[in-house]
PDB file of N, CA and C in Angstrom:
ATOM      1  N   UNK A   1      -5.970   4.383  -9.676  1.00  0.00           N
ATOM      2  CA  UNK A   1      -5.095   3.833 -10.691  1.00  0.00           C
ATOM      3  C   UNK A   1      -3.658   3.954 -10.197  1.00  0.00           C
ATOM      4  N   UNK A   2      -2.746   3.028 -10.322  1.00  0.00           N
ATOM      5  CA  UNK A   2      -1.341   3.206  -9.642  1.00  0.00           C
ATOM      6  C   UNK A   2      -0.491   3.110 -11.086  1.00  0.00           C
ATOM      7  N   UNK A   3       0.529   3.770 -10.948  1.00  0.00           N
ATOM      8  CA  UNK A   3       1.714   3.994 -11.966  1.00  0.00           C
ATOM      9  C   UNK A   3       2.719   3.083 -11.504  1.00  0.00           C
ATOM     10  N   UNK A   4       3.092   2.719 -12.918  1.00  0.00           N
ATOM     11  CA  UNK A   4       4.230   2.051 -12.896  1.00  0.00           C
ATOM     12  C   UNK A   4       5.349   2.759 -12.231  1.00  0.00           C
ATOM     13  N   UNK A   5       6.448   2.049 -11.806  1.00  0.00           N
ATOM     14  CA  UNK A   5       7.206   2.499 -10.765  1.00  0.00           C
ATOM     15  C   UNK A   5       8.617   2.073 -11.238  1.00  0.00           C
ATOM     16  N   UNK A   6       9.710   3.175 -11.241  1.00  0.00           N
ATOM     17  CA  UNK A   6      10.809   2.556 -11.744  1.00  0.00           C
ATOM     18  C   UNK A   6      11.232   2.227 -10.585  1.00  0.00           C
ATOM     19  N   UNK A   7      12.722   1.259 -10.903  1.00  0.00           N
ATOM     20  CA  UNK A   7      13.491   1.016  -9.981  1.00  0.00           C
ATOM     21  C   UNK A   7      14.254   2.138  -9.120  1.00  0.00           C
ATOM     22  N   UNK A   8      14.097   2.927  -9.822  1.00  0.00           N
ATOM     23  CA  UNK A   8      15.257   4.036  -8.689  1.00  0.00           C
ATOM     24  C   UNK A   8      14.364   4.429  -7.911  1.00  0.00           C
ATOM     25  N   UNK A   9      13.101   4.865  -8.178  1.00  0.00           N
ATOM     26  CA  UNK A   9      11.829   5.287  -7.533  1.00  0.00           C
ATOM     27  C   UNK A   9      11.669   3.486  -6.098  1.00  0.00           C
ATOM     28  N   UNK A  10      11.743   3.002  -6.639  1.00  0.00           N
ATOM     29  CA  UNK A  10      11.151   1.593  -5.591  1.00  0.00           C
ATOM     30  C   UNK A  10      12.371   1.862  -4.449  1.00  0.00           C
ATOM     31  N   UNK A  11      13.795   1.776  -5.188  1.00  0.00           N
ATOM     32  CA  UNK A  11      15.233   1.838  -4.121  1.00  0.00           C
ATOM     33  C   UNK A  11      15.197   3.047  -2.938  1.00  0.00           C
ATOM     34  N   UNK A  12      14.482   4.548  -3.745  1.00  0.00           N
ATOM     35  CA  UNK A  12      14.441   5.118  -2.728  1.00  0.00           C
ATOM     36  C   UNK A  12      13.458   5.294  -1.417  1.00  0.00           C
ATOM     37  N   UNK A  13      12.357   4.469  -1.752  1.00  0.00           N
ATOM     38  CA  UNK A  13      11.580   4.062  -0.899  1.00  0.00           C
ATOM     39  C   UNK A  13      12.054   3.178   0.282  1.00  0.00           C
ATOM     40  N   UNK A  14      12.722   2.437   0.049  1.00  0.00           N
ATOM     41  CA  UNK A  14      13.581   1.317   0.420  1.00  0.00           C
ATOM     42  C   UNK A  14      14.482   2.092   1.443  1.00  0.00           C
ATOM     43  N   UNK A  15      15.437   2.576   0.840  1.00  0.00           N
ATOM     44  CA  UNK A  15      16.396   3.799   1.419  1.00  0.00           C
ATOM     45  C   UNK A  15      15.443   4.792   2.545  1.00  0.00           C
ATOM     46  N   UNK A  16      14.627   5.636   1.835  1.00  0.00           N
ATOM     47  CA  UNK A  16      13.868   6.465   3.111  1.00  0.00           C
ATOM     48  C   UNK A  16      13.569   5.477   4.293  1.00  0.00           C
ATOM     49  N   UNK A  17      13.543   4.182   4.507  1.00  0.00           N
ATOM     50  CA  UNK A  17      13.315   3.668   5.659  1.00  0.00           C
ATOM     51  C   UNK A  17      14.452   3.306   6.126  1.00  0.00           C
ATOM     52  N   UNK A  18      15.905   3.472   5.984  1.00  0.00           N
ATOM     53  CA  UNK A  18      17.242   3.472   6.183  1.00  0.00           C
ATOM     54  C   UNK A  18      17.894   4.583   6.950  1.00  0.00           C
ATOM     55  N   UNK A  19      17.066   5.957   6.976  1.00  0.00           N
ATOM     56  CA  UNK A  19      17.762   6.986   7.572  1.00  0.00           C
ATOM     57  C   UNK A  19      18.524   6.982   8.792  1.00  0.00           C
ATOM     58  N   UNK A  20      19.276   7.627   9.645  1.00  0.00           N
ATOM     59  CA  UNK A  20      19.438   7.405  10.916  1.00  0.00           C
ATOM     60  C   UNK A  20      18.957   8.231  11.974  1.00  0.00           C
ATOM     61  N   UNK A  21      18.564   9.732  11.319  1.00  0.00           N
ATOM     62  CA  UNK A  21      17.754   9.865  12.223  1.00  0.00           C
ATOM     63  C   UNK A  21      16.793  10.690  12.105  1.00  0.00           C
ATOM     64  N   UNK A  22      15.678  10.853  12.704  1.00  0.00           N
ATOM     65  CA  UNK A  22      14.030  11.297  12.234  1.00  0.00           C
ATOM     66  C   UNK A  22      14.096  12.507  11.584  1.00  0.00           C
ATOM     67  N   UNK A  23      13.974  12.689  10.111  1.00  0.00           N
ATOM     68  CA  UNK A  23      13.632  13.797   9.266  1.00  0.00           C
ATOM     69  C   UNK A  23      12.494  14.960  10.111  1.00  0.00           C
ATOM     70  N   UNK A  24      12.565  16.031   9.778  1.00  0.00           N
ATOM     71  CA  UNK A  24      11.692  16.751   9.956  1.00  0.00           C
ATOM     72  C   UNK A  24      10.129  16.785   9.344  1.00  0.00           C
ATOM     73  N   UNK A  25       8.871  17.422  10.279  1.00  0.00           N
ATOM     74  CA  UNK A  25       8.034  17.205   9.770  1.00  0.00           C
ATOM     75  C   UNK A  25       7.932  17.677   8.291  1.00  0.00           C
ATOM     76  N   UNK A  26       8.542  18.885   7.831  1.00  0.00           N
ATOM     77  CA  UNK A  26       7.927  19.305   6.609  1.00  0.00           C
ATOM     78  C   UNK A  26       9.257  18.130   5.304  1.00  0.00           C
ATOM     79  N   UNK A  27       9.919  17.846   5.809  1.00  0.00           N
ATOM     80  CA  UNK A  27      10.302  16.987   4.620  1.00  0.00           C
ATOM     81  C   UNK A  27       9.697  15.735   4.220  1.00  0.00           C
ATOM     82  N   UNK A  28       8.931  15.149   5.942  1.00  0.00           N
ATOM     83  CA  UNK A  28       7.976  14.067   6.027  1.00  0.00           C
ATOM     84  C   UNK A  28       7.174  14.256   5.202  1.00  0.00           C
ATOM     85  N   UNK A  29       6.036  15.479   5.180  1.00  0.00           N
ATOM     86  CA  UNK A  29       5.503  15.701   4.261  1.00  0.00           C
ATOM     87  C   UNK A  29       5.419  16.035   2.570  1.00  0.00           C
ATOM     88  N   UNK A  30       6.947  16.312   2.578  1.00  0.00           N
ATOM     89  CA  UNK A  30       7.089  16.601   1.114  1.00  0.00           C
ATOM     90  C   UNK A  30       7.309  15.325   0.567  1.00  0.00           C
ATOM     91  N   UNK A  31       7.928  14.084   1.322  1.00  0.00           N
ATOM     92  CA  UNK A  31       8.117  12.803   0.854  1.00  0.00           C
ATOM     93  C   UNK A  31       6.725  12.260   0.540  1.00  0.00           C
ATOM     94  N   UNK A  32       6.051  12.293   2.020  1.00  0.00           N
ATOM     95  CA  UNK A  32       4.756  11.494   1.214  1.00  0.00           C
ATOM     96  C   UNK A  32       3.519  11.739   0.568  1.00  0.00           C
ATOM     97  N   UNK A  33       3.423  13.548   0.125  1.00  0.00           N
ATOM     98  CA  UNK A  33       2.816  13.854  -1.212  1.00  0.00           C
ATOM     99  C   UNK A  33       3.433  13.174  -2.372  1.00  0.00           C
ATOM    100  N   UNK A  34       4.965  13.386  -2.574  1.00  0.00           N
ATOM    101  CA  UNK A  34       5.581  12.855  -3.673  1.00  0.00           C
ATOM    102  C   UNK A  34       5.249  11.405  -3.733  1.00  0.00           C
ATOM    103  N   UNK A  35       5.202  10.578  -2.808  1.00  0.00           N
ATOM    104  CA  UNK A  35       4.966   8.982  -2.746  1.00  0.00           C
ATOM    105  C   UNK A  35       3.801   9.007  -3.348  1.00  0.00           C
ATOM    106  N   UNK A  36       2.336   9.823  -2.746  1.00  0.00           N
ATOM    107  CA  UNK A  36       1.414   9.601  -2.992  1.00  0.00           C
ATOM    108  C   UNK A  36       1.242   9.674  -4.962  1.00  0.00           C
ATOM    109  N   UNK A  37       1.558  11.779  -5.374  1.00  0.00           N
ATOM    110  CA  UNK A  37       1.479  11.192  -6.798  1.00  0.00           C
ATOM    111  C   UNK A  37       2.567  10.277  -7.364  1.00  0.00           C
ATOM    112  N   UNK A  38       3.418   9.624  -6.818  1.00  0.00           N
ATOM    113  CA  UNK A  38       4.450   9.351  -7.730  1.00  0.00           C
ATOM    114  C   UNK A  38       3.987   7.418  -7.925  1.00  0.00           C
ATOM    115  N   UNK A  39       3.068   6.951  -7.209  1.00  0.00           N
ATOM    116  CA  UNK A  39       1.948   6.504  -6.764  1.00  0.00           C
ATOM    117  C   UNK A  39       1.360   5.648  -7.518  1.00  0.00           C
ATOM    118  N   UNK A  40       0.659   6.991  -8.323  1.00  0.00           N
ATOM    119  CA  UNK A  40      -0.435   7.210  -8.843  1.00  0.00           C
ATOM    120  C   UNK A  40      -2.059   7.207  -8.021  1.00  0.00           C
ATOM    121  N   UNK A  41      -2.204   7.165  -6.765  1.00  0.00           N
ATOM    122  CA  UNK A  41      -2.943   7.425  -5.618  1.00  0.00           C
ATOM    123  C   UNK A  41      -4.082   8.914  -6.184  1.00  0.00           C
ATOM    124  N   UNK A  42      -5.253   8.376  -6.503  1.00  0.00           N
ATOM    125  CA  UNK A  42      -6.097   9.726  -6.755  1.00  0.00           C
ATOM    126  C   UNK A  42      -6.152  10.091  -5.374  1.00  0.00           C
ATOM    127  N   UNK A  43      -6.224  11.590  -5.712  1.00  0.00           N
ATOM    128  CA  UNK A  43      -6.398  12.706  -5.142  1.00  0.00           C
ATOM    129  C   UNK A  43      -8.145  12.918  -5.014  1.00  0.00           C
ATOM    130  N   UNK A  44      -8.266  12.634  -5.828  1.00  0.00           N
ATOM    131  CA  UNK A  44      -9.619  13.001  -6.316  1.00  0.00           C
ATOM    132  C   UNK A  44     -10.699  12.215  -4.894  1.00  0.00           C
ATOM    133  N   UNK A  45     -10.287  11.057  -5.128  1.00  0.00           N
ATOM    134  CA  UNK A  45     -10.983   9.758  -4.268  1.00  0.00           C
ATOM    135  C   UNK A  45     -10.247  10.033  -2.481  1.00  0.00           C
ATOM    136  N   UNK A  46      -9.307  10.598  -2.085  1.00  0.00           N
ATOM    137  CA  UNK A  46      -9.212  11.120  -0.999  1.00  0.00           C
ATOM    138  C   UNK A  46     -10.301  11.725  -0.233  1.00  0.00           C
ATOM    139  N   UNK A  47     -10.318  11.462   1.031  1.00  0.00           N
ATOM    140  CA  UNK A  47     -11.455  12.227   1.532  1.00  0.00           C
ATOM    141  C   UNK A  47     -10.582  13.139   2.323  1.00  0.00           C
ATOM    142  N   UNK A  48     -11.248  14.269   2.571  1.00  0.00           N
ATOM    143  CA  UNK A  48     -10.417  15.244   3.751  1.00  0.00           C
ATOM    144  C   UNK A  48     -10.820  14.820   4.980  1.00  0.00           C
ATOM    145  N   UNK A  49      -9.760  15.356   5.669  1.00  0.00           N
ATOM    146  CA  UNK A  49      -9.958  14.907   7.387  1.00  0.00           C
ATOM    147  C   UNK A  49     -10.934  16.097   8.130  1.00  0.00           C
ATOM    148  N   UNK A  50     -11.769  15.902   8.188  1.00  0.00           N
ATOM    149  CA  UNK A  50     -13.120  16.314   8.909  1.00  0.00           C
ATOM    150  C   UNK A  50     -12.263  17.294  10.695  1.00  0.00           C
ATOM    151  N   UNK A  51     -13.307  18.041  10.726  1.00  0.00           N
ATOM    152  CA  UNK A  51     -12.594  18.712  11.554  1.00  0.00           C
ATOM    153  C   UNK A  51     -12.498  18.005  12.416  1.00  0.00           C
ATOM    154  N   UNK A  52     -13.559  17.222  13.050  1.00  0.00           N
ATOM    155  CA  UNK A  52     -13.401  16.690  14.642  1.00  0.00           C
ATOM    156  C   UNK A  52     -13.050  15.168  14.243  1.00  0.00           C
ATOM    157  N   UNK A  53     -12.524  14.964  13.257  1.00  0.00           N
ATOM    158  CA  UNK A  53     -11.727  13.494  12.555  1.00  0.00           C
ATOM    159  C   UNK A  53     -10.330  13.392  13.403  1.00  0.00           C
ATOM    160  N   UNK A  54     -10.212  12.703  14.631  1.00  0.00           N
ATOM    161  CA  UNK A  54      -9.193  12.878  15.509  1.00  0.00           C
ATOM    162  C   UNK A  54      -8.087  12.188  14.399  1.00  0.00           C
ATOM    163  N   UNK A  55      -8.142  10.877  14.191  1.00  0.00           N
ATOM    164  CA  UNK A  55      -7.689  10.287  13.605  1.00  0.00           C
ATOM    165  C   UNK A  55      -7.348   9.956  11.977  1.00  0.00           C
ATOM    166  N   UNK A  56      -7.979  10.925  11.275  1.00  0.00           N
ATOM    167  CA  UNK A  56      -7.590  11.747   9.964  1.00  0.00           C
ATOM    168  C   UNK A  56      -7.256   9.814   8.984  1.00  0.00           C
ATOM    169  N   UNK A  57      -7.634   8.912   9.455  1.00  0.00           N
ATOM    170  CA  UNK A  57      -7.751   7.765   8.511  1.00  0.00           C
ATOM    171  C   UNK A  57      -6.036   7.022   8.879  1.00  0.00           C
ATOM    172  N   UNK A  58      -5.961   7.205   9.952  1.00  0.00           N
ATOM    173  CA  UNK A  58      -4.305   7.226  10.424  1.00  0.00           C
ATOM    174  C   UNK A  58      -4.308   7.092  11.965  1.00  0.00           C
ATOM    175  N   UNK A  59      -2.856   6.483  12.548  1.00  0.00           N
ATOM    176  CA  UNK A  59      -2.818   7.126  13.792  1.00  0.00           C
ATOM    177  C   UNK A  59      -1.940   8.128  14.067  1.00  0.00           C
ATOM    178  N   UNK A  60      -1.990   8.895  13.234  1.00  0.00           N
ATOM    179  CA  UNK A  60      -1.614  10.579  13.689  1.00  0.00           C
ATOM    180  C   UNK A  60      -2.652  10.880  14.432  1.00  0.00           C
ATOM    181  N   UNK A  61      -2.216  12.318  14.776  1.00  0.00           N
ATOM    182  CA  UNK A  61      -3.395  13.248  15.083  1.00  0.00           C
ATOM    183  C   UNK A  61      -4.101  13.707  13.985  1.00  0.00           C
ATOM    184  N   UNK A  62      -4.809  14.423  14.244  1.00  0.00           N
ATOM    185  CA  UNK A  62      -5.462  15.371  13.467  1.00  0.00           C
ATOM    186  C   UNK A  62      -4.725  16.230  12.479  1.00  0.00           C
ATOM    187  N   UNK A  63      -3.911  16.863  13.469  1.00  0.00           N
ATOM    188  CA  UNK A  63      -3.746  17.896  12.669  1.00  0.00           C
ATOM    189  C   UNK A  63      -2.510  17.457  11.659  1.00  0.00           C
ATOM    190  N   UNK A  64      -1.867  16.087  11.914  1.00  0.00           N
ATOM    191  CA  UNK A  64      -1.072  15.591  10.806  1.00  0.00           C
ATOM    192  C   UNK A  64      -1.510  15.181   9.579  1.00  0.00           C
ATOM    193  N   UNK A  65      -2.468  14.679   9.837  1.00  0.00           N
ATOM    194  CA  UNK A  65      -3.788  14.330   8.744  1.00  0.00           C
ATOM    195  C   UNK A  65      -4.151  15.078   7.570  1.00  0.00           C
ATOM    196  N   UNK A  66      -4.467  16.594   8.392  1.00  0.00           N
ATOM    197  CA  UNK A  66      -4.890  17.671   7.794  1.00  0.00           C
ATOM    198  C   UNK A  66      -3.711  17.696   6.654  1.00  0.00           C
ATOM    199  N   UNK A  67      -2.286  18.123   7.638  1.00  0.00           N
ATOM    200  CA  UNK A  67      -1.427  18.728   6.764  1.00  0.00           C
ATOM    201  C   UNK A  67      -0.592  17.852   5.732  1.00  0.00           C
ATOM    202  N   UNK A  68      -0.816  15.831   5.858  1.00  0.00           N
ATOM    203  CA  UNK A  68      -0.667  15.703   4.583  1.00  0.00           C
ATOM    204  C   UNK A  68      -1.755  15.456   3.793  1.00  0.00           C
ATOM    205  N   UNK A  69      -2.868  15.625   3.942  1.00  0.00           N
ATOM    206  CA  UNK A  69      -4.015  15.701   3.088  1.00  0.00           C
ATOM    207  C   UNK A  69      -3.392  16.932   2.536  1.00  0.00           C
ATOM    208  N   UNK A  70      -3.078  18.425   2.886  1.00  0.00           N
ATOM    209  CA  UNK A  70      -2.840  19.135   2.360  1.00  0.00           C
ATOM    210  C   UNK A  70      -1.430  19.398   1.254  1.00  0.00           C
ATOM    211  N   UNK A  71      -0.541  18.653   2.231  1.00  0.00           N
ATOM    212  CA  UNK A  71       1.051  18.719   1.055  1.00  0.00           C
ATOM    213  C   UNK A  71       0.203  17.863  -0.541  1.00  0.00           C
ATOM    214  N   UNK A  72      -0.689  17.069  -0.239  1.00  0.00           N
ATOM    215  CA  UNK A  72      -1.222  15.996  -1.603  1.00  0.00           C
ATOM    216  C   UNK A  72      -1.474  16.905  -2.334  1.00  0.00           C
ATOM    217  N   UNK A  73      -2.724  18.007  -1.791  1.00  0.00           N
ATOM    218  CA  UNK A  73      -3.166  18.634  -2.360  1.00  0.00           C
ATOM    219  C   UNK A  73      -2.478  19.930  -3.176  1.00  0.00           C
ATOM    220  N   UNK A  74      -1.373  20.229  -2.670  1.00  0.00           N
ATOM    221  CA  UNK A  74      -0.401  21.301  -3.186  1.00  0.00           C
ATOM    222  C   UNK A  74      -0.347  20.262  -4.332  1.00  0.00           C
ATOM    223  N   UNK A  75       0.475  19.047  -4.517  1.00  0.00           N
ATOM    224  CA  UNK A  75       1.295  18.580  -5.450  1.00  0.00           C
ATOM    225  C   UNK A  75       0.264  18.688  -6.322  1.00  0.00           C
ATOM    226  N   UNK A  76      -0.674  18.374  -6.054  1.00  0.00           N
ATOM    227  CA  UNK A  76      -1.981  17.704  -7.275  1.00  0.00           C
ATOM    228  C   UNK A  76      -2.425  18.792  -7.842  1.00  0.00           C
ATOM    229  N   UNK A  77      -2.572  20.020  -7.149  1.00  0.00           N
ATOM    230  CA  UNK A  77      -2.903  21.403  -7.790  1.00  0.00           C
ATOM    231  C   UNK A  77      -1.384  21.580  -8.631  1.00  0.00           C
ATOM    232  N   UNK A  78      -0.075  21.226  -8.568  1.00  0.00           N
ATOM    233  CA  UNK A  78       0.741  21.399  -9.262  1.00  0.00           C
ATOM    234  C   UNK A  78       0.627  20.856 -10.561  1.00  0.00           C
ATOM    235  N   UNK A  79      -0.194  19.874 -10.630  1.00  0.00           N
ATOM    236  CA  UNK A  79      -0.381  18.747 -12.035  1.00  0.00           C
ATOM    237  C   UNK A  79       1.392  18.292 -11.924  1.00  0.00           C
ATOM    238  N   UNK A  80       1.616  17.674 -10.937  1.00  0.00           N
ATOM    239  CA  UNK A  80       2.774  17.150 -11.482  1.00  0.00           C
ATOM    240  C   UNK A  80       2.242  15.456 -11.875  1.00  0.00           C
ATOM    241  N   UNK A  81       2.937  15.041 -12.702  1.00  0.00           N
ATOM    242  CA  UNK A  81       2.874  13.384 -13.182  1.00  0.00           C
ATOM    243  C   UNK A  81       3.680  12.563 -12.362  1.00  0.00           C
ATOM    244  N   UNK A  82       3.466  11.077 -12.477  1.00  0.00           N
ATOM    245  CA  UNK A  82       3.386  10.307 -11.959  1.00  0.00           C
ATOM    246  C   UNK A  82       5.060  10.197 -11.723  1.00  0.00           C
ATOM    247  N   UNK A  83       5.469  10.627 -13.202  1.00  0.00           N
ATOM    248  CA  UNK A  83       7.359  10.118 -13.257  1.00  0.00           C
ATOM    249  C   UNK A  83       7.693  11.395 -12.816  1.00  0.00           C
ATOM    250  N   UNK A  84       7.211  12.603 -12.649  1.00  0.00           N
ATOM    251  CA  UNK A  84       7.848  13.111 -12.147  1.00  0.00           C
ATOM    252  C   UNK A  84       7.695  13.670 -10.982  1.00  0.00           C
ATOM    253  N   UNK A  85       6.819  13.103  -9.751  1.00  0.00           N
ATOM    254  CA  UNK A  85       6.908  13.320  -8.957  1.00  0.00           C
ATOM    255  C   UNK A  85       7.931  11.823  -8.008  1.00  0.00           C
ATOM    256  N   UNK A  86       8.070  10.875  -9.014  1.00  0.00           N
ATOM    257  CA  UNK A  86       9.151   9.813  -8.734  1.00  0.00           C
ATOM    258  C   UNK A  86      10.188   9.991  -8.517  1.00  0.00           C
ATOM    259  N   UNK A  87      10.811  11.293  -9.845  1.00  0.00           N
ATOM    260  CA  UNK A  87      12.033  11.983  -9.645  1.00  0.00           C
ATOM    261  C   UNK A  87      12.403  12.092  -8.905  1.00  0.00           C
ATOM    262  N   UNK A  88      11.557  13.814  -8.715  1.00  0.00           N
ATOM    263  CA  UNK A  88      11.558  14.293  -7.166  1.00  0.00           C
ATOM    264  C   UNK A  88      11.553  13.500  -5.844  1.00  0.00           C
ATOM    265  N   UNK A  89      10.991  12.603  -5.380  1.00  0.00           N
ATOM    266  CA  UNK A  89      10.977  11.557  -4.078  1.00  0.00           C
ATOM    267  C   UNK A  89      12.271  11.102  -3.996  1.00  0.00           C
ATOM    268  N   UNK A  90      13.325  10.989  -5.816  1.00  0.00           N
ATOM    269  CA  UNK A  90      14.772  10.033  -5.142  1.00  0.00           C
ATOM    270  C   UNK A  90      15.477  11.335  -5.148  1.00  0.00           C
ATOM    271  N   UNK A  91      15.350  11.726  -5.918  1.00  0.00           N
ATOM    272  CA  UNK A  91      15.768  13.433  -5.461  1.00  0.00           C
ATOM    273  C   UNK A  91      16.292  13.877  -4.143  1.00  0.00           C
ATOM    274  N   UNK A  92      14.876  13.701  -3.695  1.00  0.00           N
ATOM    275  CA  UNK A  92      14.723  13.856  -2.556  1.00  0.00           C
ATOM    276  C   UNK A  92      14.824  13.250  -1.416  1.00  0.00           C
ATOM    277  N   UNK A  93      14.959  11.779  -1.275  1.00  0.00           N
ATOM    278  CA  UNK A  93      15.446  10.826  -0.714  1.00  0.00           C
ATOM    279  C   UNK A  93      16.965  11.336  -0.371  1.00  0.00           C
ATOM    280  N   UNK A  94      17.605  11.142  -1.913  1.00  0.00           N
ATOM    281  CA  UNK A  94      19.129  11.411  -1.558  1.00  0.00           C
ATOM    282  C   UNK A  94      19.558  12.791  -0.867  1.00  0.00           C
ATOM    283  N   UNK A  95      18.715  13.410  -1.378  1.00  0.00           N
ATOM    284  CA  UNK A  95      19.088  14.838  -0.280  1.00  0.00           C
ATOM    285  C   UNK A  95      18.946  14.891   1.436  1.00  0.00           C
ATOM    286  N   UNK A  96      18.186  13.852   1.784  1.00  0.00           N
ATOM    287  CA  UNK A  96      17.718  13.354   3.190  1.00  0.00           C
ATOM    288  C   UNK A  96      18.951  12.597   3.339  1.00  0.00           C
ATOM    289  N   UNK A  97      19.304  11.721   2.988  1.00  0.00           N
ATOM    290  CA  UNK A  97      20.266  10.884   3.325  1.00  0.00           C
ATOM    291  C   UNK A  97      21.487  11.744   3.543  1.00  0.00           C
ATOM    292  N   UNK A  98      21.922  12.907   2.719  1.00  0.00           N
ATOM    293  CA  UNK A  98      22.814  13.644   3.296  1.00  0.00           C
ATOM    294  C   UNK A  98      22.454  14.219   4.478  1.00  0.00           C
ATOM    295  N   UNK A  99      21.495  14.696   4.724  1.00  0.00           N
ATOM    296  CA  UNK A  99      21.349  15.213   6.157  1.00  0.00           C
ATOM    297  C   UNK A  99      20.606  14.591   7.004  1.00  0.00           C
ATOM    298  N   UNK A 100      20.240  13.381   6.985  1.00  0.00           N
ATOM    299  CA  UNK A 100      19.928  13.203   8.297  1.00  0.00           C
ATOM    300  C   UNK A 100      20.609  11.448   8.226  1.00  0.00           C
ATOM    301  N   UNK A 101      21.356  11.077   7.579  1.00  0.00           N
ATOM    302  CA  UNK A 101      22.461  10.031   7.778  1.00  0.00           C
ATOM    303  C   UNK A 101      21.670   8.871   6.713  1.00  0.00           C
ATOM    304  N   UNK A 102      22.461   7.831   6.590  1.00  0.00           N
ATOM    305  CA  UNK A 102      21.726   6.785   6.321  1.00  0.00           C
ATOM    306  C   UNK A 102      23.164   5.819   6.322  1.00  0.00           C
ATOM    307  N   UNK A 103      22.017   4.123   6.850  1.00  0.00           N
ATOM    308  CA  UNK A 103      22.660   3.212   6.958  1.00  0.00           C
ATOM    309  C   UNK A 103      22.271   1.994   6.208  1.00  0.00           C
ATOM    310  N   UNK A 104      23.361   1.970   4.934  1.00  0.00           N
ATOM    311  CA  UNK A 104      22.374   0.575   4.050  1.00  0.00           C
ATOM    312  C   UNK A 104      22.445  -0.509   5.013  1.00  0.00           C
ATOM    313  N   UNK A 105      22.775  -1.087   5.965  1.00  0.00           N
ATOM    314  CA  UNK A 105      22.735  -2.247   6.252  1.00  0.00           C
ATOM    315  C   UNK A 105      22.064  -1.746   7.190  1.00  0.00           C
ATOM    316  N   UNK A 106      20.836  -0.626   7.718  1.00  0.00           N
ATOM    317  CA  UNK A 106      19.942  -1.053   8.979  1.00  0.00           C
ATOM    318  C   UNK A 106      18.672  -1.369   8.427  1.00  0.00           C
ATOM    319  N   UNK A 107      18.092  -1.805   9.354  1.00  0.00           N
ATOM    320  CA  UNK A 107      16.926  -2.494   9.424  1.00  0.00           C
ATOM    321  C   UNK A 107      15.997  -1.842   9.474  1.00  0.00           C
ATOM    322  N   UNK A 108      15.531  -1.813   7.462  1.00  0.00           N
ATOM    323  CA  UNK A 108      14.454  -0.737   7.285  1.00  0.00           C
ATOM    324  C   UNK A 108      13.192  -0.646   8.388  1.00  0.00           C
ATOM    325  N   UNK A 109      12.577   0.808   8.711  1.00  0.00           N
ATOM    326  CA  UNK A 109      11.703   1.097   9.363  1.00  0.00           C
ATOM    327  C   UNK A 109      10.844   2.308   8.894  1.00  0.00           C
ATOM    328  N   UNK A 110       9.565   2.398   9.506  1.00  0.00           N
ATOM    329  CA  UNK A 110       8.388   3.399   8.968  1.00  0.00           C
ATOM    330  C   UNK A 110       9.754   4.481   9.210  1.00  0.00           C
ATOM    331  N   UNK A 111       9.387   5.455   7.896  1.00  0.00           N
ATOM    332  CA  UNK A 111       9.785   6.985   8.359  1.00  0.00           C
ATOM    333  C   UNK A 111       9.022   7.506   9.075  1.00  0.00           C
ATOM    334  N   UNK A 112      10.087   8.483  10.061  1.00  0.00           N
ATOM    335  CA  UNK A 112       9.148   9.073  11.295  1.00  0.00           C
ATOM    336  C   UNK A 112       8.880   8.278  12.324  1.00  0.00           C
ATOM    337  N   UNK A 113       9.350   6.855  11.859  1.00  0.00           N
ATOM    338  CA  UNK A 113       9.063   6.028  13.594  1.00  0.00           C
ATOM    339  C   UNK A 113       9.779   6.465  14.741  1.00  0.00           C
ATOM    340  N   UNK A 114       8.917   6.374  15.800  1.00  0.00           N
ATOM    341  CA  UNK A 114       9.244   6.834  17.021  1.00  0.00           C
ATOM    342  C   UNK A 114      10.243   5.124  17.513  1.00  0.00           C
ATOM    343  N   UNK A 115      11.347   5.142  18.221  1.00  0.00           N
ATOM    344  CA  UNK A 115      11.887   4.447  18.921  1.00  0.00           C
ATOM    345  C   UNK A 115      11.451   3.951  19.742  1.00  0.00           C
TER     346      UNK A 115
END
């Protein structure tokens, strides 16, 4: 089931692909648990990444797989809701944009893309 999505929630999505330069892994991950519930993306219907699952349903590795299968799973054991894990993501967006730059006029790209 997916949740409705406000606009500030859609802009900072928009924006996280604006940064200038590559966030760290654990904020990577705190963004896209929050994406996931903020979403509305069951948790439930997730499968876990199997140990010898090189590719964890992704082209990460493994063990990236694991660990955002796992940030999901923190949030979802949090019971946070849909709006407010939306919050949190522009929240949190804008707190990225202070530290690791952002440029409205570049040419949005995956977060975490490699150059």
């Amino acid at each position: 089931m997916s949740a409705p999505q406000s606009e500030a929630f859609k802009a900072a999505v928009i924006d996280s692909k604006k940064l200038t330069s590559k966030p760290s892994n654990e904020d990577l991950l705190e963004i896209y648990a929050l994406y996931k519930v903020g979403t509305g993306e069951s948790f439930e219907s997730a499968t876990k990444p199997g140990m010898f699952d090189l590719k964890a349903g992704s082209p990460l590795p493994q063990r990236l797989g694991k660990a955002k299968y796992n940030a999901w799973s923190k949030l979802n054991d949090d019971s946070l809701t849909p709006e407010e894990a939306q919050a949190k993501y522009v929240a949190k967006i804008e707190e990225m944009k202070a530290t690791y730059g952002y440029d409205a006029d570049k040419q949005p790209e995956a977060v975490g893309a490699s150059a």
